[in-house]
C-alpha atoms as a PDB file:
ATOM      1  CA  UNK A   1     -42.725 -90.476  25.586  1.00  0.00           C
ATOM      2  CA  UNK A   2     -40.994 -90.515  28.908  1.00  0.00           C
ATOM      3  CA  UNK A   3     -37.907 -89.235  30.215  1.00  0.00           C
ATOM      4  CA  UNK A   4     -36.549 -87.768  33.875  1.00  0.00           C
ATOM      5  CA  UNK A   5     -38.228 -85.435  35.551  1.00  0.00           C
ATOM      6  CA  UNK A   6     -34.894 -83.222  35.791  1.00  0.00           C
ATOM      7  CA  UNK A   7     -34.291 -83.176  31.931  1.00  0.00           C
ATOM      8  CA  UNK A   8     -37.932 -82.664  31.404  1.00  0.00           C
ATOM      9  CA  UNK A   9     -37.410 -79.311  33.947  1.00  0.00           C
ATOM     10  CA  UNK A  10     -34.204 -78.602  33.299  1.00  0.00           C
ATOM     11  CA  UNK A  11     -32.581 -78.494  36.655  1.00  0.00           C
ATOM     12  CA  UNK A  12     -29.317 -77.417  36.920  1.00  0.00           C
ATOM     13  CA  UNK A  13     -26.738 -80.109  37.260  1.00  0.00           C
ATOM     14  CA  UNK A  14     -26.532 -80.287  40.623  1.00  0.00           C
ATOM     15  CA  UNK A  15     -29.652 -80.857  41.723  1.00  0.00           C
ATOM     16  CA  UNK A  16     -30.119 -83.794  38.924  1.00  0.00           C
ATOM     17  CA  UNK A  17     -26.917 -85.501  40.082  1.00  0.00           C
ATOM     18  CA  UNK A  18     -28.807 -85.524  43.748  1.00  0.00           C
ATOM     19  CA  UNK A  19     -31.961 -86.367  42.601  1.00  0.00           C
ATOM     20  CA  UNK A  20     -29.834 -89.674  40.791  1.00  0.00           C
ATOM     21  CA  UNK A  21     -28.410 -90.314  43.471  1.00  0.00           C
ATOM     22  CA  UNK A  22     -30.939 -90.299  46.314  1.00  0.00           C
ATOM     23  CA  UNK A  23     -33.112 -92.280  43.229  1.00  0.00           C
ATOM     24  CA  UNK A  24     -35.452 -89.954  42.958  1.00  0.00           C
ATOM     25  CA  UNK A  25     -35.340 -88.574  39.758  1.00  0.00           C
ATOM     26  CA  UNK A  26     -38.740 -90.279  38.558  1.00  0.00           C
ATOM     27  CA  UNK A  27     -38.997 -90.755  35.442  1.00  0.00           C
ATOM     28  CA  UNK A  28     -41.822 -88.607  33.472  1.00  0.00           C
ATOM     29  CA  UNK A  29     -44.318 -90.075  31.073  1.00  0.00           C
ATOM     30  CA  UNK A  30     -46.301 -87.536  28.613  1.00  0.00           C
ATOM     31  CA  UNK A  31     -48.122 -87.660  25.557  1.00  0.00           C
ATOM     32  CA  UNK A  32     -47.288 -86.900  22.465  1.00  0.00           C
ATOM     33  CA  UNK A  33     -50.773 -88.224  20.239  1.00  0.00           C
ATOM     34  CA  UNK A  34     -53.250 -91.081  20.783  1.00  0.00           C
ATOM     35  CA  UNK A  35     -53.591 -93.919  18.978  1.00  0.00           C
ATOM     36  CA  UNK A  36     -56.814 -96.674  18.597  1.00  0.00           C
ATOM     37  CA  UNK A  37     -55.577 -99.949  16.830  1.00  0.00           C
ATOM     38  CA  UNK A  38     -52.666 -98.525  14.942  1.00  0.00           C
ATOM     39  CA  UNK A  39     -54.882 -95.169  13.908  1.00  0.00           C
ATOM     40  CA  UNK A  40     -53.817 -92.356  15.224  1.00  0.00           C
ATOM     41  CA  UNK A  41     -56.529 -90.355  16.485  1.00  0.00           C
ATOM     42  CA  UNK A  42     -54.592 -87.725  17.893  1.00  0.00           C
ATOM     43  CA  UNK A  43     -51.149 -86.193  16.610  1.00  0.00           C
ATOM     44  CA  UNK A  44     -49.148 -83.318  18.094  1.00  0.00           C
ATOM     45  CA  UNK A  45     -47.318 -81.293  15.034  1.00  0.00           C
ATOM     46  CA  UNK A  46     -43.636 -82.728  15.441  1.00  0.00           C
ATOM     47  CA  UNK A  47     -41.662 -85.916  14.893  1.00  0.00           C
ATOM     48  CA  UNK A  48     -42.346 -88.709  14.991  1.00  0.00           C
ATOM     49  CA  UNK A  49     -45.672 -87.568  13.157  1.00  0.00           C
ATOM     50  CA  UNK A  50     -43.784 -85.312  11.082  1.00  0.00           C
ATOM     51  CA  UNK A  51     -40.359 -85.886   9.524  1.00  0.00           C
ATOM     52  CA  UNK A  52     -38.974 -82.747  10.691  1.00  0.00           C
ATOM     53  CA  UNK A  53     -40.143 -79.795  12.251  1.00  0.00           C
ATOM     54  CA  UNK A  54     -40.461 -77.446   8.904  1.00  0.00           C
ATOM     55  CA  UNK A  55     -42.843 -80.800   8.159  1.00  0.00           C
ATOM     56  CA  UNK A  56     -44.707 -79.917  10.840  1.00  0.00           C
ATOM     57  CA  UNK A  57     -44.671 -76.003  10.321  1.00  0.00           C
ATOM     58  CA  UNK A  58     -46.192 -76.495   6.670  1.00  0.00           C
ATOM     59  CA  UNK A  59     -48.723 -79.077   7.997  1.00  0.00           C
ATOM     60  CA  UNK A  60     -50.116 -76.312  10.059  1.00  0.00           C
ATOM     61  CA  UNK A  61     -49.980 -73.596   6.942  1.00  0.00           C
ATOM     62  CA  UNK A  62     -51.919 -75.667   5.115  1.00  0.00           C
ATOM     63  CA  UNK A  63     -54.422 -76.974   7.777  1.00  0.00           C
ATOM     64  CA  UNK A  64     -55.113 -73.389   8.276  1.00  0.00           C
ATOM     65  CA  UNK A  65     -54.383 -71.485   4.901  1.00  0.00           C
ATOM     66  CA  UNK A  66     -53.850 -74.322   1.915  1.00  0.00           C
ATOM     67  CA  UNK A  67     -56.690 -74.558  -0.926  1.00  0.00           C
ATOM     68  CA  UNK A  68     -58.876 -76.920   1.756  1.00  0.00           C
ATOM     69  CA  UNK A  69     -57.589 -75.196   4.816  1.00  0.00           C
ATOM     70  CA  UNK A  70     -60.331 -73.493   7.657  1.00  0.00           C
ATOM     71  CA  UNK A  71     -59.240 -69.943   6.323  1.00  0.00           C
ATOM     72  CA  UNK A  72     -60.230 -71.108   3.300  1.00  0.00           C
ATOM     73  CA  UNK A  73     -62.077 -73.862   0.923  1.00  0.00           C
ATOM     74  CA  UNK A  74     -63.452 -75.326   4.491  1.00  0.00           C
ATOM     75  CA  UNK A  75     -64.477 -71.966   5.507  1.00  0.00           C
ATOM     76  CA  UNK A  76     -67.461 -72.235   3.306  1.00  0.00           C
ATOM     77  CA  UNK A  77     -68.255 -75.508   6.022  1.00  0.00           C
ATOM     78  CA  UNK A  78     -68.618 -72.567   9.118  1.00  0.00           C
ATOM     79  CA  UNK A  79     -71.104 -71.153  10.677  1.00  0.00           C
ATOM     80  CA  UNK A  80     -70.171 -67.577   8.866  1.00  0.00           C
ATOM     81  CA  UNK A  81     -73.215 -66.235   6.998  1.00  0.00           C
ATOM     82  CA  UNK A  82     -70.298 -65.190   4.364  1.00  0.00           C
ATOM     83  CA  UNK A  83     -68.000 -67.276   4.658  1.00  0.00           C
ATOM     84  CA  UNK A  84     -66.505 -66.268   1.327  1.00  0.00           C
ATOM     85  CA  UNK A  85     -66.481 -62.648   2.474  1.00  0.00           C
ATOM     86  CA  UNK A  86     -64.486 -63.473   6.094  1.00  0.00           C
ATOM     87  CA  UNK A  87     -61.942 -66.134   4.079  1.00  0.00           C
ATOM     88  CA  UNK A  88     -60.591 -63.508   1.482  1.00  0.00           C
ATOM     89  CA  UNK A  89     -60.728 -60.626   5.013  1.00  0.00           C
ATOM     90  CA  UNK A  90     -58.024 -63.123   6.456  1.00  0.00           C
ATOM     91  CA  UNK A  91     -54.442 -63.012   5.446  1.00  0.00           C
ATOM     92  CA  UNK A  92     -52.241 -65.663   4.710  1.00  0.00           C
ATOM     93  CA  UNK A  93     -48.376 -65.841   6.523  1.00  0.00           C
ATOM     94  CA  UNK A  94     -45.996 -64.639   4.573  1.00  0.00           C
ATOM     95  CA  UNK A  95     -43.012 -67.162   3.667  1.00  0.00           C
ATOM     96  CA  UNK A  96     -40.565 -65.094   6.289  1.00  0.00           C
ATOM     97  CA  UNK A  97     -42.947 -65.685   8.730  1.00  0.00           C
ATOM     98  CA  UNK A  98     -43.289 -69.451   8.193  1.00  0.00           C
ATOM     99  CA  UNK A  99     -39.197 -69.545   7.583  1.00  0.00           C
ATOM    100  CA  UNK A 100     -38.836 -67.430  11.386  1.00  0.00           C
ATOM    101  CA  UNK A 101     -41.576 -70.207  12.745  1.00  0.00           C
ATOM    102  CA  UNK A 102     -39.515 -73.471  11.002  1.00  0.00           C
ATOM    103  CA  UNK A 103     -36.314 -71.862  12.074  1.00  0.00           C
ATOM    104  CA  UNK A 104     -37.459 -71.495  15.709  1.00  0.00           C
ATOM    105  CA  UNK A 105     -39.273 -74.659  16.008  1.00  0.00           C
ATOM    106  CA  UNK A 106     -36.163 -76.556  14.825  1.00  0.00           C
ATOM    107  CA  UNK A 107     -34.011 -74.589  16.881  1.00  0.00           C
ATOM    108  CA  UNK A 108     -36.287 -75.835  19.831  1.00  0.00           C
ATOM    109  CA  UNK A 109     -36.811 -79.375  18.819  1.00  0.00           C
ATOM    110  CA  UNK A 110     -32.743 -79.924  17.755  1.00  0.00           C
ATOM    111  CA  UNK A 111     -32.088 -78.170  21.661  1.00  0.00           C
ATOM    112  CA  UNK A 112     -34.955 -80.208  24.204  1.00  0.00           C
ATOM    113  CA  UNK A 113     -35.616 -83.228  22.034  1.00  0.00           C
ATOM    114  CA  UNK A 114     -39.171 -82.221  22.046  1.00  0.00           C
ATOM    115  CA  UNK A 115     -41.423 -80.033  21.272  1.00  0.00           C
ATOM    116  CA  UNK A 116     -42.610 -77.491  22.731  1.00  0.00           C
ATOM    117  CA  UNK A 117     -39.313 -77.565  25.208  1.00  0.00           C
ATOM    118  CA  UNK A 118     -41.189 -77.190  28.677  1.00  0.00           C
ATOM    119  CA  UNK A 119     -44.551 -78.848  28.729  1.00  0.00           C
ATOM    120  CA  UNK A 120     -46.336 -81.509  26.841  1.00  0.00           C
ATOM    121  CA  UNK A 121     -47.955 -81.040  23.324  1.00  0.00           C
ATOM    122  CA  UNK A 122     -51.152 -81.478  24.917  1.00  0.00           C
ATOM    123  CA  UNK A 123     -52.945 -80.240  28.373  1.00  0.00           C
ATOM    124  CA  UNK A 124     -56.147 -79.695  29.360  1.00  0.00           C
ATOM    125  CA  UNK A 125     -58.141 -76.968  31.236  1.00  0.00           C
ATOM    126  CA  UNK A 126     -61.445 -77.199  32.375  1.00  0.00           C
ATOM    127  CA  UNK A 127     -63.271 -74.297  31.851  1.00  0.00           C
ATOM    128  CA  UNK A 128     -66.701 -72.443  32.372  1.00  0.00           C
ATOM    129  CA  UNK A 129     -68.010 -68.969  30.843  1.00  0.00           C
ATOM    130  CA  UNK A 130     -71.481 -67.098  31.075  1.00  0.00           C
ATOM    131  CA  UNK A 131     -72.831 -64.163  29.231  1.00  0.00           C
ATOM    132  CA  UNK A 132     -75.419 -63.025  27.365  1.00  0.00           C
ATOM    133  CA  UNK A 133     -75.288 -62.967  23.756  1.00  0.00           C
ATOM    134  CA  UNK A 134     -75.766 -60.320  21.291  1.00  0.00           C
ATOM    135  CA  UNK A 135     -78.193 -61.856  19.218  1.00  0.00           C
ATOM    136  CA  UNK A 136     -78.263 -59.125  16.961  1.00  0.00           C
ATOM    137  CA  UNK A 137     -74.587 -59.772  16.441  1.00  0.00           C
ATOM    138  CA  UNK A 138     -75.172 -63.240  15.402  1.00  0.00           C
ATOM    139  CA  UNK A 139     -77.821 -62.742  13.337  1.00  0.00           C
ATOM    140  CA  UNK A 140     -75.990 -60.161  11.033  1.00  0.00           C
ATOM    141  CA  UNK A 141     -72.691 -61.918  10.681  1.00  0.00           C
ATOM    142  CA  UNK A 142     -73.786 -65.633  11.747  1.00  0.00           C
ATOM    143  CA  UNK A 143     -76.025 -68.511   9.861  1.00  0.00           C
ATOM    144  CA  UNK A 144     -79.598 -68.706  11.457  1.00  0.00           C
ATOM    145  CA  UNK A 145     -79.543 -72.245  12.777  1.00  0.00           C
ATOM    146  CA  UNK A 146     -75.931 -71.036  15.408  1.00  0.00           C
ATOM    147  CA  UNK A 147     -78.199 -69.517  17.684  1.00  0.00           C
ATOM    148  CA  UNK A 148     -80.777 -72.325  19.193  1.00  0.00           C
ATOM    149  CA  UNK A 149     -84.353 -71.036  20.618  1.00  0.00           C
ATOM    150  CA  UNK A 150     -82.528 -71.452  24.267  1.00  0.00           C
ATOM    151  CA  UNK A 151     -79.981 -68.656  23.128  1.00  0.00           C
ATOM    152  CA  UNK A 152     -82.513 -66.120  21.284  1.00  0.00           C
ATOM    153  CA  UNK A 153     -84.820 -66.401  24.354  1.00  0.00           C
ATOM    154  CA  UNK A 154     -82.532 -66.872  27.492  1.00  0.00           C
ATOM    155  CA  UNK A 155     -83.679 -63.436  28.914  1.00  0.00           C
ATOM    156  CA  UNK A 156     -87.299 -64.738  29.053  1.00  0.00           C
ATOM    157  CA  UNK A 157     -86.272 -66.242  32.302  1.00  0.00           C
ATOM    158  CA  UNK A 158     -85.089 -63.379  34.142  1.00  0.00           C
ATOM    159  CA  UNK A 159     -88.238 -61.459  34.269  1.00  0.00           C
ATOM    160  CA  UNK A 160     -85.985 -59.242  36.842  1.00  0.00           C
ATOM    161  CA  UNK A 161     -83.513 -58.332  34.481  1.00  0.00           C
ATOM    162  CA  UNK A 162     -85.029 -56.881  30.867  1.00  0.00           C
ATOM    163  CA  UNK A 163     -83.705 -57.625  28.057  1.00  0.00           C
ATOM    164  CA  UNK A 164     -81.034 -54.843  27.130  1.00  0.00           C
ATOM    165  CA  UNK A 165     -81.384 -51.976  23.935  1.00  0.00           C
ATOM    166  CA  UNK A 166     -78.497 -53.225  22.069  1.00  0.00           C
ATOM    167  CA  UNK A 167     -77.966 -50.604  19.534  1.00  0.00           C
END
């Protein structure tokens, strides 16, 4: 999608009339999914994906929480070691909660024309983080095979720095 950089920042009137006039209200292109050869490979969760935003809302409850969702039937596909056990720990949203989320969501959408109002549906940060694993950890709560050999034995390389009791 595409539209003025004003309206996409909302500057005050004002400032958007100058920015027409002096032609330099550039227009804005952003992303909204990504499609290969008429698939779509990547979706952000509002129209025109969806039909409407409460579409979109209940796409996302049942990605996350419907019979196949990852809180649920595709939990058994993680790396939990019981992933059973963790699924029926995790609560579901409770239909006010989903009818507060559709009701801001269209509130948003029916305001800015998009969603979400202020920045694209997608971004991304490049990121780094370090630290040393509680193996331990992953070995009570986690499938063997999560942890690779490098993981279990990364102190081995630091003969400076022993390996720490974890109790």
């Amino acid at each position: 999608m595409s539209m003025p950089v004003s309206r996409f920042l909302r500057v005050p009137f004002p400032v958007r009339a100058a920015l027409r006039l002096k032609h330099q209200d550039v227009v804005l292109r952003y992303p909204i999914g990504l499609e290969v050869d008429r698939e779509t490979i990547l979706r952000s969760y509002a129209p025109p994906y969806f039909q409407s935003m409460r579409a979109a809302v209940e796409a996302v409850v049942e990605r996350k929480f419907g019979a196949q969702g990852i809180y649920r039937g595709r939990a058994t596909q993680s790396a939990w070691r019981d992933p059973a056990g963790v699924s029926e720990g995790i609560a579901g949203i409770s239909d006010p909660a989903i009818e507060a989320t559709v009701a801001f969501c269209e509130y948003v959408f029916d305001r800015y024309g998009r969603f979400p109002a202020y920045l694209p549906p997608f971004s991304t940060f490049v990121g780094f983080q370090a630290g040393h694993l509680d193996t331990d950890f992953y070995d009570r709560h986690y499938r063997p095979e999560v942890l690779t050999n490098a993981h279990r034995r990364h102190f081995d390389s630091a003969p400076h720095r022993p390996r720490p009791d974890v109790t």
